[in-house]
C-alpha atoms as a PDB file:
ATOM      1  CA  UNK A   1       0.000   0.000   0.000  1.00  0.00           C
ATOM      2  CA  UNK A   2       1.437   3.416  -1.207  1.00  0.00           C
ATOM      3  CA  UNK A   3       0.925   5.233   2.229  1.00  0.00           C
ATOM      4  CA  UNK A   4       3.535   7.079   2.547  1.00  0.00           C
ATOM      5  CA  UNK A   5       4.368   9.564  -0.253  1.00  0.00           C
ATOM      6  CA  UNK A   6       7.615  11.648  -0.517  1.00  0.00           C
ATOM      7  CA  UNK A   7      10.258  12.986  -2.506  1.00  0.00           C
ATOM      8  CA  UNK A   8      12.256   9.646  -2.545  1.00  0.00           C
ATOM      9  CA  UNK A   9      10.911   6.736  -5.312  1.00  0.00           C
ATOM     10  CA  UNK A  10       8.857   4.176  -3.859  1.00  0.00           C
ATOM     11  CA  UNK A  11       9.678   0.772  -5.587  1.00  0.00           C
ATOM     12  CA  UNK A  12       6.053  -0.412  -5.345  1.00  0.00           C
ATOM     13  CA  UNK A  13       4.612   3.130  -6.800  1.00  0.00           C
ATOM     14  CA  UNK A  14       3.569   2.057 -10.327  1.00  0.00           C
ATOM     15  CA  UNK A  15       2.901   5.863 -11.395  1.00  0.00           C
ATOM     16  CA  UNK A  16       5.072   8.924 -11.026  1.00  0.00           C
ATOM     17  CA  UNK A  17       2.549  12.331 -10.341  1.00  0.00           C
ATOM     18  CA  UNK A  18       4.434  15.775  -9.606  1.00  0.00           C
ATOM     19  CA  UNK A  19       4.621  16.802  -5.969  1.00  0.00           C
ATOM     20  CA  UNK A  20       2.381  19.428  -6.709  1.00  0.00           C
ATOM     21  CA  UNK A  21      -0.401  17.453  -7.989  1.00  0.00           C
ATOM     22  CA  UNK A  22      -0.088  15.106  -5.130  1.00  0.00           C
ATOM     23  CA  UNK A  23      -0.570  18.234  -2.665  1.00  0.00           C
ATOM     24  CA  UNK A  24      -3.792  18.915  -4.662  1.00  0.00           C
ATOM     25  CA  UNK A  25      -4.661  16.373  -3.857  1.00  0.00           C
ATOM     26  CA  UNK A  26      -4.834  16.894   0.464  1.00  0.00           C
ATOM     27  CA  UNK A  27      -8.327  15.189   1.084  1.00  0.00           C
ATOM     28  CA  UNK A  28      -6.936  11.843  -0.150  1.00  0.00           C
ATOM     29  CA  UNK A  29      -5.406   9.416   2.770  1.00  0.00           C
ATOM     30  CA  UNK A  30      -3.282   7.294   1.190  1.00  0.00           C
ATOM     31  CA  UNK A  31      -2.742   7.419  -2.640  1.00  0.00           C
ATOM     32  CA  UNK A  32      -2.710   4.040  -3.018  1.00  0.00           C
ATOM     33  CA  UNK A  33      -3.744   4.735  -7.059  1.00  0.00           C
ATOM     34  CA  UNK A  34      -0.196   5.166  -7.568  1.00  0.00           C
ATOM     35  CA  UNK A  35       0.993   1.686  -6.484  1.00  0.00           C
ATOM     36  CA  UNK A  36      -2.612  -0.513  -7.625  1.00  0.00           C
ATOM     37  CA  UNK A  37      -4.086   0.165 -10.902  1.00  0.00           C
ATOM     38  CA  UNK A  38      -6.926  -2.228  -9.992  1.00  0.00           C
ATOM     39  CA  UNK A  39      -8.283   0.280  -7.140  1.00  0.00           C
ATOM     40  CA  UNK A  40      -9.003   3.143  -9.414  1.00  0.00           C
ATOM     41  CA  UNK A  41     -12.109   4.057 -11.067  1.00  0.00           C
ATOM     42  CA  UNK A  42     -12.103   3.291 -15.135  1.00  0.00           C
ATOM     43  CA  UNK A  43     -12.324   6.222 -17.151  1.00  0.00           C
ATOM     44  CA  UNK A  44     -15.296   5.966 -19.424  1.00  0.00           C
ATOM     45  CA  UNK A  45     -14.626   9.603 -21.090  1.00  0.00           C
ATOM     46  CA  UNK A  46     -13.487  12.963 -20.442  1.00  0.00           C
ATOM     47  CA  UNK A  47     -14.551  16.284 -21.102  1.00  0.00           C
ATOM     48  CA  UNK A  48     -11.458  17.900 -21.102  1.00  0.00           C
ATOM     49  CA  UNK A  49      -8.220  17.823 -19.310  1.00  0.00           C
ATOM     50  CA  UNK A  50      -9.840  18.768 -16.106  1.00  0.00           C
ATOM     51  CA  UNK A  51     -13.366  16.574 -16.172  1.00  0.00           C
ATOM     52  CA  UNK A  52     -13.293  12.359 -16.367  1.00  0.00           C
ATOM     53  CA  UNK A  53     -16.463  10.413 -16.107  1.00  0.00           C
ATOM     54  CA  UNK A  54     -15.529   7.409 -14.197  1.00  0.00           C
ATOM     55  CA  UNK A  55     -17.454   4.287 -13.898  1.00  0.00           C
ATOM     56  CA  UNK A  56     -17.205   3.637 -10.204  1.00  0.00           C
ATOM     57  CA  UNK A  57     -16.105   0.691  -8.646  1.00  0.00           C
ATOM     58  CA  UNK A  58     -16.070   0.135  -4.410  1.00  0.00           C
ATOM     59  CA  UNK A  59     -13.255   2.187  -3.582  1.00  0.00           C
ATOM     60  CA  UNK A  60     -15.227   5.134  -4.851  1.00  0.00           C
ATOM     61  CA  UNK A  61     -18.063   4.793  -2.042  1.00  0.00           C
ATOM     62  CA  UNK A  62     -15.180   6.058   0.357  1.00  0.00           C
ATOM     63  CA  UNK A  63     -13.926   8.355  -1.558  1.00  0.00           C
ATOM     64  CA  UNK A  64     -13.856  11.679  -1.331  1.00  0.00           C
ATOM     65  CA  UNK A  65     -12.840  12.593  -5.552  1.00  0.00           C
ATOM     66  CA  UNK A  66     -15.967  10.497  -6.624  1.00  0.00           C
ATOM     67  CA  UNK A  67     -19.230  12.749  -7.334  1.00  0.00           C
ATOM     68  CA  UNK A  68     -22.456  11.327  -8.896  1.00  0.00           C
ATOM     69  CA  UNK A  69     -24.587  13.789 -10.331  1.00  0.00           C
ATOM     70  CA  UNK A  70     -27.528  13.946 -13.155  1.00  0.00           C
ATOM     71  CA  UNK A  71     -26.717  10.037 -13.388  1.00  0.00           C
ATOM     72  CA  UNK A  72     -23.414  10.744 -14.517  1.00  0.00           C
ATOM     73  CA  UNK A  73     -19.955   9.742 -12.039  1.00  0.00           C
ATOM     74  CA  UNK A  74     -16.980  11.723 -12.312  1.00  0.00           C
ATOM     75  CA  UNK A  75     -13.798  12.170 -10.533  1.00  0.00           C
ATOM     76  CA  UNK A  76     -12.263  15.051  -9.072  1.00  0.00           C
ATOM     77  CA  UNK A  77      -9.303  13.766  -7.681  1.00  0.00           C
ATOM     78  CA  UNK A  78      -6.096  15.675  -9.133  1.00  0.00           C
ATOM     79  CA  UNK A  79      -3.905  12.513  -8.783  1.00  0.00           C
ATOM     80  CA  UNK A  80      -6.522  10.690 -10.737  1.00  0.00           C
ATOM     81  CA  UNK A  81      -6.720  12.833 -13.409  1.00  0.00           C
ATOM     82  CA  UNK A  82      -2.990  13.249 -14.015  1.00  0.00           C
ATOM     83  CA  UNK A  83      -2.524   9.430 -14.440  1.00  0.00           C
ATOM     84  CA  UNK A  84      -5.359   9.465 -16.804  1.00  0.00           C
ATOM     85  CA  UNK A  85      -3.681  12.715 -18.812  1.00  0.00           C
ATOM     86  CA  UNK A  86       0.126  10.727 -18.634  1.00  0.00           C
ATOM     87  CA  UNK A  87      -0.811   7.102 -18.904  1.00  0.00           C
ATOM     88  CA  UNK A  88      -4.167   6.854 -20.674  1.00  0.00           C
ATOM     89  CA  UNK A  89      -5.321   4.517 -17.519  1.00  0.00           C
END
């Protein structure tokens, strides 16, 4: 589990996301997106750079990124978005 982010590599972390981004990213706990691909919400589409539609899986009843609204799920989560933007996941 990627708890523990810092400026050092993490062997298990599967995705690299600027410091900056991960500081957007404050209401998250643990981050563990960046070391478990299988955790994270698939992106069905995005709007733009800023906006992904997700379809949610269980992770995203605890989390605080995930919004459902006019029937539609998207994520808000900066980390989330960046990996989509970098690695098309």
């Amino acid at each position: 589990m990627c708890t523990k982010i810092d400026k050092f590599s993490n062997p298990k972390q599967i995705f690299e996301v600027s410091k900056d981004i991960l500081e957007k990213t404050f209401d998250c706990r643990d981050k563990n997106c960046l070391c478990n691909e299988a955790i994270m919400c698939e992106v069905e589409c995005h709007v733009s750079e800023k906006i992904v539609f997700v379809c949610p899986n269980k992770q995203a009843e605890n989390c605080r990124y995930h919004t459902s609204f006019g029937g539609e799920n998207f994520c808000k989560c900066q980390t989330r978005i960046e990996i989509y933007r970098k690695y098309k996941k």
